[in-house]
Protein backbone atom coordinates (compact mmCIF):
# COMPACT_ATOMS: atom_id res chain seq x y z
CA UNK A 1 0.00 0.00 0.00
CA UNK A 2 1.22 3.19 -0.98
CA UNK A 3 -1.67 6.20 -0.59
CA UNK A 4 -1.87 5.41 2.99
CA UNK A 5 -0.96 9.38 3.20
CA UNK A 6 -4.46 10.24 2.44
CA UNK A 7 -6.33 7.48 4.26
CA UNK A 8 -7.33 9.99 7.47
CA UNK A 9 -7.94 12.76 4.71
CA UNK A 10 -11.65 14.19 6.13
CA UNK A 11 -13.32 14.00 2.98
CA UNK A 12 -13.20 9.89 2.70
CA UNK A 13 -14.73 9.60 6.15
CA UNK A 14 -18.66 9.44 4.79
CA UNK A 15 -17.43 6.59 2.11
CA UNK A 16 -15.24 4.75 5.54
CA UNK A 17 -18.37 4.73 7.09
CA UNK A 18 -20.24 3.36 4.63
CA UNK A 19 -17.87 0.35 4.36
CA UNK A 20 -17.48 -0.16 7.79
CA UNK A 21 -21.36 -0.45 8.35
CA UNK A 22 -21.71 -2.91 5.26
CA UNK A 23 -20.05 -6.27 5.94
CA UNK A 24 -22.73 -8.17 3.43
CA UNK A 25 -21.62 -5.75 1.02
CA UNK A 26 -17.81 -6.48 1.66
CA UNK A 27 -18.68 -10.12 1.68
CA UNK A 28 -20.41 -10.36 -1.54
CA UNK A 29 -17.45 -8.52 -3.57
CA UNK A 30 -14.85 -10.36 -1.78
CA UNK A 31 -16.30 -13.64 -2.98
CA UNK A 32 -16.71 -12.35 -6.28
CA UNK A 33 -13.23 -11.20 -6.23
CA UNK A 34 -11.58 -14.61 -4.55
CA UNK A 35 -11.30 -15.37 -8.16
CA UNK A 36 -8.97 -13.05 -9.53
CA UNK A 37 -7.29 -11.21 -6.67
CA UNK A 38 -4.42 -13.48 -6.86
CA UNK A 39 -3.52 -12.81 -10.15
CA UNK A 40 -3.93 -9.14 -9.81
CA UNK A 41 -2.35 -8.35 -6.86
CA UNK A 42 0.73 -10.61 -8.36
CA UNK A 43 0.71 -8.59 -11.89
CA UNK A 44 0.69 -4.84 -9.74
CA UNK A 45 3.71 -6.45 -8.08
CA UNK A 46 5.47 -7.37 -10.60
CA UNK A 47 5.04 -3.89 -12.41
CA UNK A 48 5.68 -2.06 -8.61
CA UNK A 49 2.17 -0.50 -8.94
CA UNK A 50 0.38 0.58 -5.54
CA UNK A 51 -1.37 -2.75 -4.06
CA UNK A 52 -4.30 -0.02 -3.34
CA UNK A 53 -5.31 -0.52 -7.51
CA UNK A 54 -5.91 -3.91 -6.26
CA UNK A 55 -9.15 -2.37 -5.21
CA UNK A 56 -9.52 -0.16 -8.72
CA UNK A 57 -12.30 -3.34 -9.66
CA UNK A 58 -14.59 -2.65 -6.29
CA UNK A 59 -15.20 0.90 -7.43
CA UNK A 60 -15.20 0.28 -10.91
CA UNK A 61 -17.51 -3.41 -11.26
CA UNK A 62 -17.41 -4.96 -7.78
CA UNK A 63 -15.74 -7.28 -9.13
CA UNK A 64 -18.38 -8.29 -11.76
CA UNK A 65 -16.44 -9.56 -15.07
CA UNK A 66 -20.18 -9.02 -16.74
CA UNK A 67 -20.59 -5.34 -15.23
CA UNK A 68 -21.57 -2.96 -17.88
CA UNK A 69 -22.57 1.03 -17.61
CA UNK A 70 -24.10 3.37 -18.90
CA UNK A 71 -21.30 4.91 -21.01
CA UNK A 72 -20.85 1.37 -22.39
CA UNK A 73 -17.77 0.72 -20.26
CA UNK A 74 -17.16 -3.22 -19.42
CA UNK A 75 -15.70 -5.64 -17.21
CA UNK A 76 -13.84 -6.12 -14.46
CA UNK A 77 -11.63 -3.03 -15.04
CA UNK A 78 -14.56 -0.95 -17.04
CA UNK A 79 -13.14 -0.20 -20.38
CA UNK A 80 -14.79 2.06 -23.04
CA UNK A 81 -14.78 0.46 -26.72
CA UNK A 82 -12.39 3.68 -27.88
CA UNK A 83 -9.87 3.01 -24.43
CA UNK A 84 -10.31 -0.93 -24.93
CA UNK A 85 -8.86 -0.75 -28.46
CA UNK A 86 -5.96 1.51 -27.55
CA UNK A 87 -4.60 -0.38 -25.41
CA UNK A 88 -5.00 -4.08 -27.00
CA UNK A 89 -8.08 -5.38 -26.18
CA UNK A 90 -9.43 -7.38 -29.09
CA UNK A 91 -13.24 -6.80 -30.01
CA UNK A 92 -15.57 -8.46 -31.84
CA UNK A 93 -18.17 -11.06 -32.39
CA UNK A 94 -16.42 -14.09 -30.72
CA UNK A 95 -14.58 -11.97 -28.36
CA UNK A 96 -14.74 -8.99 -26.34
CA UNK A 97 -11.30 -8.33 -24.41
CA UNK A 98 -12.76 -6.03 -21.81
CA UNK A 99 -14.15 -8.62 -20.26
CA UNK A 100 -11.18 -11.27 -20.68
CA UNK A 101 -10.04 -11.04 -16.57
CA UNK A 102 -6.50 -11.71 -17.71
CA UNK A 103 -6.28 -9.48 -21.05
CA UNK A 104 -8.20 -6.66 -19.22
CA UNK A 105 -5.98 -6.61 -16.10
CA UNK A 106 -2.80 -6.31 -18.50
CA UNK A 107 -4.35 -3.24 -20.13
CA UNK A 108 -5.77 -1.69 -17.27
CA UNK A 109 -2.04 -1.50 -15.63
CA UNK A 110 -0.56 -0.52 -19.14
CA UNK A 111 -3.32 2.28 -19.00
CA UNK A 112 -2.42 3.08 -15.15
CA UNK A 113 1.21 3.61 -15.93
CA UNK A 114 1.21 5.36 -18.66
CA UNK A 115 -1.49 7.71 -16.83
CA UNK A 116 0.86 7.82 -13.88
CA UNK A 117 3.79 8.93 -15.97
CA UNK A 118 1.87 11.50 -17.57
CA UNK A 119 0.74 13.21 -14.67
CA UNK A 120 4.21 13.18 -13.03
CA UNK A 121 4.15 10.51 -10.70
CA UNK A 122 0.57 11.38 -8.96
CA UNK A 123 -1.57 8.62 -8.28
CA UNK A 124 -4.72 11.04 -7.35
CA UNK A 125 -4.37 12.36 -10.66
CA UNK A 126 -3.63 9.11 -12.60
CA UNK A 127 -6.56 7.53 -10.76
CA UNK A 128 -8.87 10.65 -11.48
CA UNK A 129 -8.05 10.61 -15.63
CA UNK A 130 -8.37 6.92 -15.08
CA UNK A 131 -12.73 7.63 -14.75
CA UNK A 132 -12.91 10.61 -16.57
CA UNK A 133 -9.94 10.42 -18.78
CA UNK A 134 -6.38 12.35 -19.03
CA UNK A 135 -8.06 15.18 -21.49
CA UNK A 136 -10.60 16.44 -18.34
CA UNK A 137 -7.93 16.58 -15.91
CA UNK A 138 -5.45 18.38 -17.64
CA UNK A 139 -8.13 20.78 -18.32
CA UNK A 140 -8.98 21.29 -14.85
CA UNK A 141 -5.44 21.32 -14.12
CA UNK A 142 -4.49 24.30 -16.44
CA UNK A 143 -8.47 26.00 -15.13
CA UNK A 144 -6.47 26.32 -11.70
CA UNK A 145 -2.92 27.57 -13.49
CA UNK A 146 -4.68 30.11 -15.07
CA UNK A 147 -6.64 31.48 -11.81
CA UNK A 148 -3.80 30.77 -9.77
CA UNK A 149 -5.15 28.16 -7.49
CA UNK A 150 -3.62 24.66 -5.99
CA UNK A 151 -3.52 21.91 -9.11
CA UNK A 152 -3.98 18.78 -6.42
CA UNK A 153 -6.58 16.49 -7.25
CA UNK A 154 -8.69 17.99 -3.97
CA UNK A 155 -8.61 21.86 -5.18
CA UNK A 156 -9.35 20.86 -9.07
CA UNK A 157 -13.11 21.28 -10.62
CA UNK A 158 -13.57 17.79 -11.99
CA UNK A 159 -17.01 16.14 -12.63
CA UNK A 160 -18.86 14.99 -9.61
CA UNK A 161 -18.33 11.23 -10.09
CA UNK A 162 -14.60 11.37 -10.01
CA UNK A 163 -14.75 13.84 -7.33
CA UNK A 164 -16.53 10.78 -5.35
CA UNK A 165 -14.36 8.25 -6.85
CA UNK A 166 -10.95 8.81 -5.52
CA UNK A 167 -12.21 9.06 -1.88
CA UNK A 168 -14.20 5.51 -2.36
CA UNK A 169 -10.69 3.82 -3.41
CA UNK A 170 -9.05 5.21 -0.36
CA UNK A 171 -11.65 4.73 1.68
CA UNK A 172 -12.07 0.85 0.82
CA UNK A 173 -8.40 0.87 1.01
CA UNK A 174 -8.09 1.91 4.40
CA UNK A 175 -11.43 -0.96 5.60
CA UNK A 176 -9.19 -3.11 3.81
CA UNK A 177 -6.24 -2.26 5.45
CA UNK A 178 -7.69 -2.31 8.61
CA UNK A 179 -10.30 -4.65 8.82
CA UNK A 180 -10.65 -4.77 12.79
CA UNK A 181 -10.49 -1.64 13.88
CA UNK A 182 -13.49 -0.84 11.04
CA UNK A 183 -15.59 -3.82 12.15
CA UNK A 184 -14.99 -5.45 9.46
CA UNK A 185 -14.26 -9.66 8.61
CA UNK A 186 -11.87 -10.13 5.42
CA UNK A 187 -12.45 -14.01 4.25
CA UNK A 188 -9.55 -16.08 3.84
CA UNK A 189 -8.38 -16.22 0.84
CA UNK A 190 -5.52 -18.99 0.23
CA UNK A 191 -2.03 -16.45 -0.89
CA UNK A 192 -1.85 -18.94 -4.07
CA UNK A 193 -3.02 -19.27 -7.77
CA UNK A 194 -6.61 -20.15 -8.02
CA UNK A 195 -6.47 -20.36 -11.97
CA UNK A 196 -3.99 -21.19 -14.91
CA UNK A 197 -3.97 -20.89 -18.86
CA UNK A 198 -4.47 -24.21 -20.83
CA UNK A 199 -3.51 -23.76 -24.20
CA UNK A 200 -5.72 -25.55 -26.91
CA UNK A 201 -5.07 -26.59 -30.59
CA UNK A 202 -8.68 -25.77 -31.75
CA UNK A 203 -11.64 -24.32 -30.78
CA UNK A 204 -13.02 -25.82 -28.07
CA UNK A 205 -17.01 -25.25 -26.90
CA UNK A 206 -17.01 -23.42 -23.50
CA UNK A 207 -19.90 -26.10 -21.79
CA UNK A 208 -18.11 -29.09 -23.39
CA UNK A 209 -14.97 -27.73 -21.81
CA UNK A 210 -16.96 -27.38 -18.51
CA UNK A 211 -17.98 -31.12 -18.62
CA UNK A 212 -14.14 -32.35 -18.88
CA UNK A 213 -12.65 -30.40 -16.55
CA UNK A 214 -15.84 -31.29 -14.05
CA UNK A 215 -16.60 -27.82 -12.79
CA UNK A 216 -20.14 -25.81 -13.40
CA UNK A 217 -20.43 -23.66 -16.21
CA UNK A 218 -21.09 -20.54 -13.93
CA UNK A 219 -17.29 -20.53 -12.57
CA UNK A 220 -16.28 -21.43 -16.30
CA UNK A 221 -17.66 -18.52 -18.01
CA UNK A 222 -16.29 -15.81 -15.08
CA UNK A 223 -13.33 -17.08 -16.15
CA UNK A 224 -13.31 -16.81 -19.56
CA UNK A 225 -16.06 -13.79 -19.53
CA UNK A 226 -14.13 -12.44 -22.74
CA UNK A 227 -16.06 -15.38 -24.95
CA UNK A 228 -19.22 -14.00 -26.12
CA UNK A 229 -20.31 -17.04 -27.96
CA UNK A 230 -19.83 -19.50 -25.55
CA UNK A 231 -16.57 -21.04 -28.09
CA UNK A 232 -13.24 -19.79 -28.05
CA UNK A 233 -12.37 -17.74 -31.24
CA UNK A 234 -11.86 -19.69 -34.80
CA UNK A 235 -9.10 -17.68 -35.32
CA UNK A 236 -7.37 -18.41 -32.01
CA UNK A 237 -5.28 -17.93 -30.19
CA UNK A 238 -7.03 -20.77 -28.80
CA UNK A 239 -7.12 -20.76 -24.65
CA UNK A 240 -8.94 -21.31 -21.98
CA UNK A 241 -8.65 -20.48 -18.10
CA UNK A 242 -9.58 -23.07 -15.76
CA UNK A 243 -8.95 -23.69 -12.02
CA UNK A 244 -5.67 -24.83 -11.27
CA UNK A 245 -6.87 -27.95 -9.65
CA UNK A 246 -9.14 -28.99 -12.21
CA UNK A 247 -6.20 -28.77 -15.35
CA UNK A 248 -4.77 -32.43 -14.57
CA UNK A 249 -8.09 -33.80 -14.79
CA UNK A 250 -9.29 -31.71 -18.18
CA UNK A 251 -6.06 -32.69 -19.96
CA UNK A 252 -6.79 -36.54 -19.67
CA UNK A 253 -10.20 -35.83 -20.63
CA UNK A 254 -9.30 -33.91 -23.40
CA UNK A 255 -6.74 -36.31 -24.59
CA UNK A 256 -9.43 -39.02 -24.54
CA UNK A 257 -11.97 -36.79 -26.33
CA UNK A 258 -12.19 -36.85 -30.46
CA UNK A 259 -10.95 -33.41 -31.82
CA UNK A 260 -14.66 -33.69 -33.91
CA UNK A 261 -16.28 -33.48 -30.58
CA UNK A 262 -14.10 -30.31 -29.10
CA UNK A 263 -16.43 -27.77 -30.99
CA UNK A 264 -18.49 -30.42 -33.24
CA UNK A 265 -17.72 -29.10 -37.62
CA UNK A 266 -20.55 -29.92 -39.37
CA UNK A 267 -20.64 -30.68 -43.13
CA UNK A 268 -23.31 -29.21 -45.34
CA UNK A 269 -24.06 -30.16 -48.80
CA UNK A 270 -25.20 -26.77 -50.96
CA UNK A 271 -28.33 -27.32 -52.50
CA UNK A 272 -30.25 -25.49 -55.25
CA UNK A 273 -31.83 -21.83 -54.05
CA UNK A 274 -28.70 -21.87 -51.53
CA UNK A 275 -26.54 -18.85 -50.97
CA UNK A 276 -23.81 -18.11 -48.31
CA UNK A 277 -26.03 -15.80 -46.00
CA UNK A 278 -28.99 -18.33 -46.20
CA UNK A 279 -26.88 -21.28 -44.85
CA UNK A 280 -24.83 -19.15 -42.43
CA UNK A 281 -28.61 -17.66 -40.82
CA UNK A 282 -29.48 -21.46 -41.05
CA UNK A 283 -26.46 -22.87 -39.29
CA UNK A 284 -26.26 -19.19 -36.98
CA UNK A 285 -22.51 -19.06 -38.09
CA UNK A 286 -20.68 -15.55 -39.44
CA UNK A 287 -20.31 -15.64 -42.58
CA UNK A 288 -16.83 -14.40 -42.74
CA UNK A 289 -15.88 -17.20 -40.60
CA UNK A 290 -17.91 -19.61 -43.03
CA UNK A 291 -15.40 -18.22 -45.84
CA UNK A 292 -12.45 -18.99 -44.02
CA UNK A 293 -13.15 -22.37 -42.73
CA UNK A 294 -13.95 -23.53 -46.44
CA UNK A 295 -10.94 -21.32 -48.03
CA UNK A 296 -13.47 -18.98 -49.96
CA UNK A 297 -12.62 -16.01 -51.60
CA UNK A 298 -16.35 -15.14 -52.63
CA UNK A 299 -20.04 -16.10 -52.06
CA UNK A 300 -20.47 -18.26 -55.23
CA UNK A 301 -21.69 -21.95 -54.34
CA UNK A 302 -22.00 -25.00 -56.80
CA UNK A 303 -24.71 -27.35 -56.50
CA UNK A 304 -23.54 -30.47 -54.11
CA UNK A 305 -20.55 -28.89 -53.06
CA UNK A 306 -19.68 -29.79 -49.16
CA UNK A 307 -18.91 -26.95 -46.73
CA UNK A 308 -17.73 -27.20 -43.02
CA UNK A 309 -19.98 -25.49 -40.59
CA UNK A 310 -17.84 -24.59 -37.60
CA UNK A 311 -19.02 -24.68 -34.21
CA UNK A 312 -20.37 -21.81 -32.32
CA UNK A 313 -21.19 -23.04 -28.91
CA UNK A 314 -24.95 -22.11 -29.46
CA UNK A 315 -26.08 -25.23 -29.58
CA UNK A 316 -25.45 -25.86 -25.75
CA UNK A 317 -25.88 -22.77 -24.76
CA UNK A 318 -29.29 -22.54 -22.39
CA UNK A 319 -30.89 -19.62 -23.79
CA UNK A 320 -29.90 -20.83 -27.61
CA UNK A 321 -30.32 -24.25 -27.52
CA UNK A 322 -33.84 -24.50 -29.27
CA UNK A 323 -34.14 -22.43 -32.08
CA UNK A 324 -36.11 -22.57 -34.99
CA UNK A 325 -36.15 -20.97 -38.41
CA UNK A 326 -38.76 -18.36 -39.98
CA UNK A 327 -39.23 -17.76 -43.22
CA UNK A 328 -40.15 -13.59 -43.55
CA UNK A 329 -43.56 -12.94 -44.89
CA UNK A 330 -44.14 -9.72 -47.17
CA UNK A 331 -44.71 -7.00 -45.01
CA UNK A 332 -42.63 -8.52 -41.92
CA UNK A 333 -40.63 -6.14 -40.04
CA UNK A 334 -37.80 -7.31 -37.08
CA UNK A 335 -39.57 -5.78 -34.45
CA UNK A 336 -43.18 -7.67 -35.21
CA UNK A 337 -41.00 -10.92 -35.74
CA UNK A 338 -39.08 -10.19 -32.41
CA UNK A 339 -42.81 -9.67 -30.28
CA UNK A 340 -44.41 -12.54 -32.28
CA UNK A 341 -41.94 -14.96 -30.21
CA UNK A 342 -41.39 -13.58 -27.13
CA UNK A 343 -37.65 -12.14 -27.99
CA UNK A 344 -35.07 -9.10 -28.86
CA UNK A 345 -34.64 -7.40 -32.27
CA UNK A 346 -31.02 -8.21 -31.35
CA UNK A 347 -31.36 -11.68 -30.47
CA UNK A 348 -32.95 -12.56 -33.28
CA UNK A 349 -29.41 -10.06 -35.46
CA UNK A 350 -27.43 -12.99 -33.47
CA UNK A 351 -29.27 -15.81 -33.85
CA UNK A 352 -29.56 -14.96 -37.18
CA UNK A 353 -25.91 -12.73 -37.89
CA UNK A 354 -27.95 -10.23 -39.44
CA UNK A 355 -27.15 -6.31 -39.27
CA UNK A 356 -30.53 -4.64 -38.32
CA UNK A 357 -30.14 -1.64 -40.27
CA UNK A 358 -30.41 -3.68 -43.64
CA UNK A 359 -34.05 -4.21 -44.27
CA UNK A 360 -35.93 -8.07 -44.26
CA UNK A 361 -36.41 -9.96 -47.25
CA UNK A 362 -39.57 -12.01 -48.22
CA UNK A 363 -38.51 -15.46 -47.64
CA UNK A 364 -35.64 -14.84 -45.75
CA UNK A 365 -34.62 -17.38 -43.02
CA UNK A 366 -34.59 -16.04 -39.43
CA UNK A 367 -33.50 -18.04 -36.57
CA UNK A 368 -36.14 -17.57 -33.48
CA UNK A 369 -36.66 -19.14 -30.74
CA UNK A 370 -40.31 -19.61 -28.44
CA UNK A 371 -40.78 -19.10 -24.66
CA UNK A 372 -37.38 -17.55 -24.47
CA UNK A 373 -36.38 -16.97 -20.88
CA UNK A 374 -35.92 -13.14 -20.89
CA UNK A 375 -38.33 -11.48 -18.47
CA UNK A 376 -39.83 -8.22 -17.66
CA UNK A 377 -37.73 -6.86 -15.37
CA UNK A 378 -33.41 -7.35 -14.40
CA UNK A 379 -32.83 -11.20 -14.61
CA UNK A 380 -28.64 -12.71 -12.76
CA UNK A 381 -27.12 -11.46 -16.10
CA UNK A 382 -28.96 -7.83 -17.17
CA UNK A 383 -27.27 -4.72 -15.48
CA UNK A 384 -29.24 -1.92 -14.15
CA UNK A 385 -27.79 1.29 -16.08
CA UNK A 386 -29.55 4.97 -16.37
CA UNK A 387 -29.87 6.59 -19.90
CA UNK A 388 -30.18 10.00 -20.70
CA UNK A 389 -31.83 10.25 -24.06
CA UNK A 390 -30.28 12.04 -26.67
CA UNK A 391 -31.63 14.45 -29.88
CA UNK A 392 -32.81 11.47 -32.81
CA UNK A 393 -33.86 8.92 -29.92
CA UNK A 394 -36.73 6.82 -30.31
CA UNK A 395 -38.01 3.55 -28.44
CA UNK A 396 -37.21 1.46 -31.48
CA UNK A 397 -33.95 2.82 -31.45
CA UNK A 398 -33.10 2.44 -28.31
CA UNK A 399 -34.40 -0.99 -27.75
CA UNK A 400 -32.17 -1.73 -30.60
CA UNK A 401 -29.18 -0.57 -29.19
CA UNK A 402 -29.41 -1.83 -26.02
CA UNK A 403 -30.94 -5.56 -26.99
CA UNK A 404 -34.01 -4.78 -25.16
CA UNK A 405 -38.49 -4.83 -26.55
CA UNK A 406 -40.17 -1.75 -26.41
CA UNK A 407 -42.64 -2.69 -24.04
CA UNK A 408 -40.26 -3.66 -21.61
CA UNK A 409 -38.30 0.28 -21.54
CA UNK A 410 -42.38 0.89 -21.80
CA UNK A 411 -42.82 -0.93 -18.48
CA UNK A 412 -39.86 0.05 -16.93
CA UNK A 413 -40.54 3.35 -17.12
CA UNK A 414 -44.24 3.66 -16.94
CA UNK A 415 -44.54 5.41 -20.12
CA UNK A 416 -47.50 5.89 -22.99
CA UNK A 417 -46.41 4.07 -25.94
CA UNK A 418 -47.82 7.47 -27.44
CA UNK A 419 -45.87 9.89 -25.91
CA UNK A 420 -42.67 11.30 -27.48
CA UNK A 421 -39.33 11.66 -25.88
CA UNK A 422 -37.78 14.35 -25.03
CA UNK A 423 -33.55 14.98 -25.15
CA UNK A 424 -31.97 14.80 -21.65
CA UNK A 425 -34.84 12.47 -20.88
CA UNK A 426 -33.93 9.62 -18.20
CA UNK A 427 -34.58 6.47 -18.58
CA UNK A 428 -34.09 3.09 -16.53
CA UNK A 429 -32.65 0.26 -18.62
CA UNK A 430 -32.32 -3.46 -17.61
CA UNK A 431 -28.76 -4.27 -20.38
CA UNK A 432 -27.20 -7.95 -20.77
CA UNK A 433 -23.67 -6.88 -21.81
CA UNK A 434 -23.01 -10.26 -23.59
CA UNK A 435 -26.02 -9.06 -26.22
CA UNK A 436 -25.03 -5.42 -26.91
């Protein structure tokens, strides 16, 4: 620990309090954060970063690898898409970095030290561009130059959630450093690894990976919460993280275990009427990665020619595993389709690896799926954020963006579907993070 100078600082006292008066709350994060802290707290000592930013997670996610906001910041460590990409984290339909535990930690201390160079050596200030980015800082900084006042984090004009933010890190810092004296129980948490890399030669399906190394799904995906389609990537690098003393027992299994069974290929004979988009909506593949797997440089098919249909993990997943096709009617639209069956415009865009801004063709195959087990209301996965509604927003937008029906931000919100809405409007969203 290294910012126990500002622990008795007045202005954390109302955040020690809270803390200290909260041992469920300290509980709950603690467990959630058994998994990683190991790794963490061994990565900031092996860079000779504070042991305090071992804490950066319960201010920033509580330790949620799923935690998303309302600026569309994600995972453990709450990267932007913009921040995420500058500093490594991969993006895209198989993947999502920020949510990796492992890839996000790296960049999250890259992004710490470069911030903590820039700002000469100041954590306050490092920590404080950290939420609201170097740009607002520096502003503030050179606001106070000009009039002639103090440039410390405490004297500078920031917005009001960083100017809560620093004093929560210290103040969990100083519970943590002082559990007794603040009431407080700390769980024990074995000073080991928990978890370790196992490096794969294909693509291996996330629940089938679950079943050979005997542990639950649940503890499978926080570990690998940077898979979006329950399969590691095509492309690889192909990896998983399991717990450490479940890897001797996964490697036998997987030794024993058909490569054809890792992530099943399927083989698909094309037939007449076929084209590339139909089978990959059929099959719920991308069809980029259909190309690849079957060395195509086009979307031109012959007649009885055989293609591989690589595995996507949707066929074990829970909430995917019983889909069915649609054929679009004239006069169809996505969001009637998406009500007709009880599901998301954007559920049916993955299902289906269609882009919702291009517009439905008459006899188009859809992938859909009845009874599907999203709810009215915030189920384990969906994240509670606040949106402030901007000039050009509309409900169908919206509920677009953000995976979500109309009638549910209708609900939510107790609104009349015939009301308009108005910019700097807020509204209460219930977000899965995997889906947007």
């Amino acid at each position: 620990m290294t910012l126990q100078g500002h622990y008795d600082d007045p202005r954390i006292a109302k955040q020690v309090a809270w803390f200290s008066n909260n041992q469920t709350y300290i509980d709950r994060v603690m467990g959630r954060g058994e998994l990683y802290l190991y790794h963490i707290i061994a990565e900031l000592e092996r860079n000779e970063l504070p042991l305090e930013l071992t804490l950066l997670p319960v201010v920033e996610s509580a330790y949620d690898p799923f935690a998303y906001s309302r600026s569309h910041a994600s995972g453990l460590w709450q990267f932007i898409p913009m921040t995420g990409d500058r500093f490594g984290l991969k993006q895209d339909w198989w993947y999502d970095g920020r949510r990796d535990p492992l890839a996000a930690t790296e960049a999250a201390i890259s992004y710490l030290k470069y911030l903590n160079n820039y700002f000469e050596g100041d954590w306050l200030l490092a920590l404080a561009a950290y939420n609201s980015g170097e740009g607002t800082v520096r502003r503030a900084i050179e606001r106070n130059e000009r009039e002639g006042k103090p440039t410390d984090f405490w004297s500078l004009q920031l917005p009001r959630e960083t100017r809560a933010y620093i004093p929560q890190l210290l103040a969990i810092s100083r519970v943590i450093a002082d559990p007794e004296s603040h009431g407080i129980v700390l769980p024990s948490i074995p000073d080991s690894p928990y978890f370790d890399i196992v490096d794969l030669p294909e693509q291996l399906d996330l629940v089938k990976a679950a079943e050979l190394a005997s542990i639950d799904s649940s503890t499978l995906h926080k570990l690998n919460a940077g898979y979006s389609r329950w399969v590691t990537h095509p492309e690889g690098p192909h990896r998983i993280v399991l717990p450490i003393e479940n890897i001797a027992g996964f490697k036998v299994a997987l030794d024993n275990t058909p490569v054809a069974l890792w992530a099943p290929i399927k083989e698909y004979q094309v037939r007449s009427g076929d084209t590339l988009s139909k089978i990959a909506a059929e099959h719920r593949v991308n069809i980029g990665q259909l190309r690849i797997q079957n060395d195509l440089q086009g979307d031109l098919l012959k007649i009885g020619q055989r293609l591989k249909i690589p595995g996507t993990g949707l066929d074990h997943h829970p909430e995917t595993a019983s889909l069915l096709s649609y054929r679009v009617q004239t006069g169809d639209t996505l969001w009637q389709i998406a009500r007709q069956h009880d599901v998301s415009i954007q559920d049916i865009a993955t299902w289906s690896q269609l882009d919702i801004n291009t517009p439905l063709r008459p006899g188009q195959l859809l992938n859909v799926k009845k009874g599907s087990s999203r709810v009215t209301g915030a189920t384990v996965t969906e994240k509670k954020i606040n949106y402030q509604v901007r000039r050009g927003d509309s409900l169908y937008r919206i509920a677009s963006k953000f995976d979500l029906k109309i009638e549910d931000i209708l609900s939510w919100n107790k609104l009349n579907p015939k009301s308009y809405l108005k910019p700097g409007q807020q509204l209460t969203l219930f977000v899965n993070p995997l889906r947007i």
